[in-house]
Protein backbone atom coordinates (compact mmCIF):
# COMPACT_ATOMS: atom_id res chain seq x y z
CA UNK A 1 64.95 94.53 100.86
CA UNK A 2 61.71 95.53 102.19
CA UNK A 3 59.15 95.49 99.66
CA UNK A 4 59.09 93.82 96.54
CA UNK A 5 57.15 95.04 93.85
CA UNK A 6 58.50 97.13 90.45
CA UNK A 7 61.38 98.82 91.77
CA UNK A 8 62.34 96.29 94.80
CA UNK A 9 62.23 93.61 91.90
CA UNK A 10 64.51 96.02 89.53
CA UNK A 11 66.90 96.50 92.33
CA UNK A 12 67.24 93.14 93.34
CA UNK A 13 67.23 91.48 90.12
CA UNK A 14 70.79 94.26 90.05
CA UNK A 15 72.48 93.28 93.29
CA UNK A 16 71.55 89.62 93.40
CA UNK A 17 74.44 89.77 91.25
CA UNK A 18 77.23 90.77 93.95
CA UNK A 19 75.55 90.34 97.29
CA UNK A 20 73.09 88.46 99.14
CA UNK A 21 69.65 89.75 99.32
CA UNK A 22 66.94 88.84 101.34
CA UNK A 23 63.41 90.46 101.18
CA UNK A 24 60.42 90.79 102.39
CA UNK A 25 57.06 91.79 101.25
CA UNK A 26 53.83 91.85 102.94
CA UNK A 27 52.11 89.98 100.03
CA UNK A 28 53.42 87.12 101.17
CA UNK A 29 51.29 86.97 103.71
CA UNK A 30 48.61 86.91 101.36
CA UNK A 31 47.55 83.18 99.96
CA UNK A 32 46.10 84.59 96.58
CA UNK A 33 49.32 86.77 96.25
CA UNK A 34 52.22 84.80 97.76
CA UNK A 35 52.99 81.52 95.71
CA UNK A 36 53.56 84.55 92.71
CA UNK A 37 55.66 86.64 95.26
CA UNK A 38 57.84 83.45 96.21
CA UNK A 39 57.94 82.45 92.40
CA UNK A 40 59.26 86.04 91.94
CA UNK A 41 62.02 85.24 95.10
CA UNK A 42 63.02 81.94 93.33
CA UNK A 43 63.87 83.43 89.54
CA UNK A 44 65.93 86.29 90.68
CA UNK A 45 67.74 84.06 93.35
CA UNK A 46 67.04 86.06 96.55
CA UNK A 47 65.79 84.70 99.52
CA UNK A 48 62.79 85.43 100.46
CA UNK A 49 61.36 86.27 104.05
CA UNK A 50 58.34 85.23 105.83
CA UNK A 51 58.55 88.02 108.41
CA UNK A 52 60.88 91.86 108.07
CA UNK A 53 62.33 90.21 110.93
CA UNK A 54 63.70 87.65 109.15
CA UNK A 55 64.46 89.49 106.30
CA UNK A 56 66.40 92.14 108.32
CA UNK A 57 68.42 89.74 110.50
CA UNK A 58 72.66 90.49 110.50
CA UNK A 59 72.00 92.87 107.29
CA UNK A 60 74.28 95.64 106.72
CA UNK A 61 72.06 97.64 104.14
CA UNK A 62 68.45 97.65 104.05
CA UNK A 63 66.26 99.40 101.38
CA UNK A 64 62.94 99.95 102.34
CA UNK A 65 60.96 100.16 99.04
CA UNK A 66 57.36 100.16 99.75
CA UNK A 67 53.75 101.94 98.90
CA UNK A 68 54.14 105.53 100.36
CA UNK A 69 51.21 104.72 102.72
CA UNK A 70 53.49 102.10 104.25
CA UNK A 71 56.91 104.03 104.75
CA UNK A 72 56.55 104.89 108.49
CA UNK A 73 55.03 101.63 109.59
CA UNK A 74 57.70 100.23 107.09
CA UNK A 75 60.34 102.01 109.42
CA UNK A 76 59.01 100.77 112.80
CA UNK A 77 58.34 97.38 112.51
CA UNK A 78 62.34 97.53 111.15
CA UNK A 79 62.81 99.27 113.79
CA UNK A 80 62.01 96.19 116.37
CA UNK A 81 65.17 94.12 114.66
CA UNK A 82 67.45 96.42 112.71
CA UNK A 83 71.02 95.63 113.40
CA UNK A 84 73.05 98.42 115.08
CA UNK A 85 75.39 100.47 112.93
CA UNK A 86 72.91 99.00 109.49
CA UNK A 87 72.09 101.52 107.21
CA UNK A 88 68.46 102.07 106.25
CA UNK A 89 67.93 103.66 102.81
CA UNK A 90 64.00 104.74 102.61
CA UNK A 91 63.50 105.01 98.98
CA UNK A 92 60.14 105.71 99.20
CA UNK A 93 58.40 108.33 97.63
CA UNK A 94 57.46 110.68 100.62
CA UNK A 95 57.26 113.98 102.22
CA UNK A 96 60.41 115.49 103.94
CA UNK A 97 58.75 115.45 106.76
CA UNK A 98 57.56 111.73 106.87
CA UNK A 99 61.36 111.20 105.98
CA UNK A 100 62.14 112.89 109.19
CA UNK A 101 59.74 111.01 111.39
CA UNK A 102 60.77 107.66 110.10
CA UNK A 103 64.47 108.57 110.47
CA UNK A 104 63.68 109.63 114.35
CA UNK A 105 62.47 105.70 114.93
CA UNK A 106 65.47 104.13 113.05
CA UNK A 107 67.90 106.09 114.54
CA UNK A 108 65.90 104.91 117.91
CA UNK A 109 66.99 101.59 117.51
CA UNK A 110 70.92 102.70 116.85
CA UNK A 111 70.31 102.30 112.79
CA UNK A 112 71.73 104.23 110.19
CA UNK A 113 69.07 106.17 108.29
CA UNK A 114 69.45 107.53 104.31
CA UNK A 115 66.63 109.88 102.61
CA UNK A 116 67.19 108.58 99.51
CA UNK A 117 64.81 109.93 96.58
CA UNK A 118 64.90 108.17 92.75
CA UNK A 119 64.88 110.70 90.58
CA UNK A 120 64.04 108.76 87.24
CA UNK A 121 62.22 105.92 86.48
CA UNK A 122 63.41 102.43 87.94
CA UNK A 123 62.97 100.43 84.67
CA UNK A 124 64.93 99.82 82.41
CA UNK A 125 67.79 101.76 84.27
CA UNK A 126 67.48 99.65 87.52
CA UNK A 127 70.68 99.86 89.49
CA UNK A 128 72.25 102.73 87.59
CA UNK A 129 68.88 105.15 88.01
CA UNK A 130 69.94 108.51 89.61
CA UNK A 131 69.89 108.94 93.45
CA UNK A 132 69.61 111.93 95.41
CA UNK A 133 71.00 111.39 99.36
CA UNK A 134 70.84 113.56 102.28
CA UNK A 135 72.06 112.59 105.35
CA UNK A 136 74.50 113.44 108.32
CA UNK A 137 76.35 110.83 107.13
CA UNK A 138 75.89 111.51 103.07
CA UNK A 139 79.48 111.13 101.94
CA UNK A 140 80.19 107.48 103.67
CA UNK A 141 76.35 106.80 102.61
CA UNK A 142 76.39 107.05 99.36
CA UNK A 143 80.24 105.02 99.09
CA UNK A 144 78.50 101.90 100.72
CA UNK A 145 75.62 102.08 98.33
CA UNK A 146 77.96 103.23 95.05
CA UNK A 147 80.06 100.25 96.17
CA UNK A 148 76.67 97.44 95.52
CA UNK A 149 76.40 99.13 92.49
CA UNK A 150 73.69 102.40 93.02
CA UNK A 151 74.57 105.92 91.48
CA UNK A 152 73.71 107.69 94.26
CA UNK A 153 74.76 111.83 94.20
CA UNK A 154 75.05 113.38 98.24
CA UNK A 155 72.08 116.37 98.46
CA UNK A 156 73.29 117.44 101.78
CA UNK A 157 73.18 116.73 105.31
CA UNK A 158 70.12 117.03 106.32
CA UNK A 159 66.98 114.26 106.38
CA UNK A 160 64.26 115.64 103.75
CA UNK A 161 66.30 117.80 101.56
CA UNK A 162 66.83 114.67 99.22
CA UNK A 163 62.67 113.93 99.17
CA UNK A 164 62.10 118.34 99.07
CA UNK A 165 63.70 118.21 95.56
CA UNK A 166 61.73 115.29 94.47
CA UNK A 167 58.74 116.28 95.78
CA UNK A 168 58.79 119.63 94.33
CA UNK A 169 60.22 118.45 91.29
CA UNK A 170 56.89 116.21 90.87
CA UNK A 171 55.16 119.30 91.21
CA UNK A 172 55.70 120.00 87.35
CA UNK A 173 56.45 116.34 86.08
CA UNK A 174 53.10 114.78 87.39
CA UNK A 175 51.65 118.07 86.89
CA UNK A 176 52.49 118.49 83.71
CA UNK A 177 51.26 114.93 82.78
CA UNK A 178 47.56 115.88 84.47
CA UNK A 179 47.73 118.62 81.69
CA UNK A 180 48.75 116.73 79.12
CA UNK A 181 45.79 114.71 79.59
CA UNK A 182 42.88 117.19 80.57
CA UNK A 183 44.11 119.15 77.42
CA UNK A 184 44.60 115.73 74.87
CA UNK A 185 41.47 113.98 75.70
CA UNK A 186 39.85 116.93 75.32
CA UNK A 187 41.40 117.57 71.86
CA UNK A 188 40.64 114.04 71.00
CA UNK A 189 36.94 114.13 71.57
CA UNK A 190 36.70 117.69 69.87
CA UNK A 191 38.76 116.55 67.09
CA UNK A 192 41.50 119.13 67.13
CA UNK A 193 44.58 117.46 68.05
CA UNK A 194 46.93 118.09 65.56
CA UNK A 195 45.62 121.58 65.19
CA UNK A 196 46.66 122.66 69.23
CA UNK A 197 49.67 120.39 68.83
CA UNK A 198 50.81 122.13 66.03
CA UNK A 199 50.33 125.68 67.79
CA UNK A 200 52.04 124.44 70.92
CA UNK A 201 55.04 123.37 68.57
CA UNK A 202 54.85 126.79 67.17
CA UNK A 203 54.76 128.72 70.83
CA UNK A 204 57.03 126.86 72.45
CA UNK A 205 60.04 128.94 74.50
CA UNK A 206 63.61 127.20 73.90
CA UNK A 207 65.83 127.61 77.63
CA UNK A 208 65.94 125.85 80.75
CA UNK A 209 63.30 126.03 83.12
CA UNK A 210 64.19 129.02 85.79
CA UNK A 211 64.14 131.37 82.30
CA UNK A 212 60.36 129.63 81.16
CA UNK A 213 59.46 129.78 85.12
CA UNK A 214 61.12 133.91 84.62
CA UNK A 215 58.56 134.34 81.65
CA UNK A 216 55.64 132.35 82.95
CA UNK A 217 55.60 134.34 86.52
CA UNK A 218 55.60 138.01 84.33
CA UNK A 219 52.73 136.78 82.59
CA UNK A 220 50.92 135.73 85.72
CA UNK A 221 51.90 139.07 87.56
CA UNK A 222 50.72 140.84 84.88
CA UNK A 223 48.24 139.23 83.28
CA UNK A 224 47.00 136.39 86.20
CA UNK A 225 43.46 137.87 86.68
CA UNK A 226 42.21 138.14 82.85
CA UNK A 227 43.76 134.37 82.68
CA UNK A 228 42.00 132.97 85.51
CA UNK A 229 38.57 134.87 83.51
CA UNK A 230 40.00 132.15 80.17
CA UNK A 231 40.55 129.67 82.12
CA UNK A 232 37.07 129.94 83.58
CA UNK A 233 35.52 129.75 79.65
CA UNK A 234 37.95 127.04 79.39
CA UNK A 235 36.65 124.77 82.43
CA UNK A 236 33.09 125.66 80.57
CA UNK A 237 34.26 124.43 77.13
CA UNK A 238 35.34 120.81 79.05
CA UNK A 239 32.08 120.82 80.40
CA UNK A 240 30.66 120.92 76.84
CA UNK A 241 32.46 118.43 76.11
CA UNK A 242 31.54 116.37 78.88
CA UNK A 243 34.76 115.92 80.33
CA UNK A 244 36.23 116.99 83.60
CA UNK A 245 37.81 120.24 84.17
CA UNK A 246 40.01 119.78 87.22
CA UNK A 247 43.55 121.24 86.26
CA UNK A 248 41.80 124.04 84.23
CA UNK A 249 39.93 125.72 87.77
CA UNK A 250 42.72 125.24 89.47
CA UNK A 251 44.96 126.80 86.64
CA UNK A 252 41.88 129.24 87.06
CA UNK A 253 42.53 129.98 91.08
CA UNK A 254 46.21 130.28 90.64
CA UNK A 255 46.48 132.67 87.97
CA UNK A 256 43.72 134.82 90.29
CA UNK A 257 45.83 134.53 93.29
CA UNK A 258 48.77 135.89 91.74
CA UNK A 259 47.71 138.46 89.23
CA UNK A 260 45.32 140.05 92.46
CA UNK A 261 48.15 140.37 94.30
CA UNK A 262 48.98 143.54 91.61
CA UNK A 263 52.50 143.27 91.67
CA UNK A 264 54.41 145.02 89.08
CA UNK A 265 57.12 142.61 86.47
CA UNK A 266 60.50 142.28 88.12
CA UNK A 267 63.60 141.45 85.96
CA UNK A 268 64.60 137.71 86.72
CA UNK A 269 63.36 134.94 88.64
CA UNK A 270 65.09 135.82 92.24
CA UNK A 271 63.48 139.01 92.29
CA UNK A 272 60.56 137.81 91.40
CA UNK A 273 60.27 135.35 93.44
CA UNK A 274 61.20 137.18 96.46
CA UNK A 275 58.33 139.51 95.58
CA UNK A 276 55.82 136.74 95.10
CA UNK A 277 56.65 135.00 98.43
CA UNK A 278 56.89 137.86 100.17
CA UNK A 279 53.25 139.31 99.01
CA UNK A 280 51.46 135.73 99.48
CA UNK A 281 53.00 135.47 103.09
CA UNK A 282 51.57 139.15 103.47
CA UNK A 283 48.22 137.57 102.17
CA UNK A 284 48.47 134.94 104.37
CA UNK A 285 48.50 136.71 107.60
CA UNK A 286 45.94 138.89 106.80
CA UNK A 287 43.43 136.05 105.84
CA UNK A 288 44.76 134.45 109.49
């Protein structure tokens, strides 16, 4: 295990129970922050490691579970003492294309290497949290970690595709959580929470999300250029209330960007879509 903070904790606090773990984490090199990190070690009953070497010596599986900042140098210095044949599962929360980069140095050094994106929270699920794997390998990868106790689900072959649907899945989760708060606070300090709650209730589409995302992109086809104008008055009426008004200008420049492209509605979300992409690619090279 490489890294040990809230989810390298949750995991190994899991398979402790079956296998041997050893892991490492760089706050152990730390005085303030180690006698808590080896405290930590000693009450889930791993061992812990004073280097990744050590940590990494005759494993079979490693899971690399650090700060997304960290994932590539993460990979190297694993890189200098992986065992041949081990299998490296980078759980980390990255880019497809940092996925790819660290997967070219582990596979250097004659490793095994897993994209391997958590698509829920770690806690309180821990071991049983979903797991999205893509890999050359995906089918034998995900039976070695389902057999330590994971519920990992194969995403294809290829390094990245497992981190492309997190990523873009964060898109609306952590996106929709930046709204929640620009719009909340700002009900909360105006005093009209329960009254925009209670719309929103009222407003609210039932369906999945490709028929909301059908419905939202008409609107913004249609409509995009007299909402970014609201959304302008709306980054003015945060201002009032001396707030910030991030999400609402760029809610602003994206309804702009699509309604100006003066596309006419299309009937379902492929068509649309294919529209869309097509006329912001179009966009695109002109600007170039």
């Amino acid at each position: 295990m490489i890294g040990f903070g809230e989810a390298g904790t949750a995991f190994a606090e899991g398979l402790a129970r079956t296998v041997h773990v050893r892991a490492y984490d760089i706050k152990t090199t730390d005085p303030a922050a180690a006698p808590a990190m080896r405290e930590a070690y000693r009450r889930l009953g791993i061992d812990g490691a004073a280097t990744p070497a050590e940590a990494l010596a005759s494993a079979d599986i490693v899971i690399s579970v650090v700060t997304a900042d960290q994932a590539i140098a993460a990979a190297a210095e694993a890189a200098g003492s992986i065992r041949p044949g081990a299998l490296y599962c980078d759980f980390n929360s990255v880019a497809p294309a940092t996925k790819r980069r660290a997967a070219a140095v582990i596979e250097g050094a004659g490793a095994v290497y897993a994209d391997v994106a958590v698509m829920a929270p770690v806690l309180p699920k821990r071991l049983s949290v979903p797991l999205l794997v893509s890999s050359p390998d995906v089918e034998e990868i995900c039976a070695r970690l389902q057999a330590v106790g994971f519920s990992p689900r194969p995403a294809g072959e290829a390094v990245g595709r497992a981190s492309t649907i997190k990523m873009l899945r964060s898109v609306m989760v952590k996106g929709i959580e930046a709204l929640t708060a620009e719009c909340f606070l700002a009900c909360a300090r105006a005093g009209v929470a329960d009254e925009v709650a209670a719309s929103l209730d009222a407003s609210w589409k039932e369906g999945g999300w490709l028929d909301r995302t059908d419905y939202n992109l008409d609107r913004m086809m249609v409509h995009g250029v007299r909402r970014a104008a609201e959304m302008e008055e709306v980054a003015l009426t945060l201002a009032d209330l001396d707030l910030p008004s991030d999400m609402a200008e760029a809610i602003s420049a994206s309804q702009r960007r699509i309604g100006a492209l003066g596309l006419e509605a299309a009937e379902g979300f492929d068509l649309k879509a294919e529209r869309l992409l097509g006329a912001l690619a179009k966009r695109q090279r002109e600007a170039a």
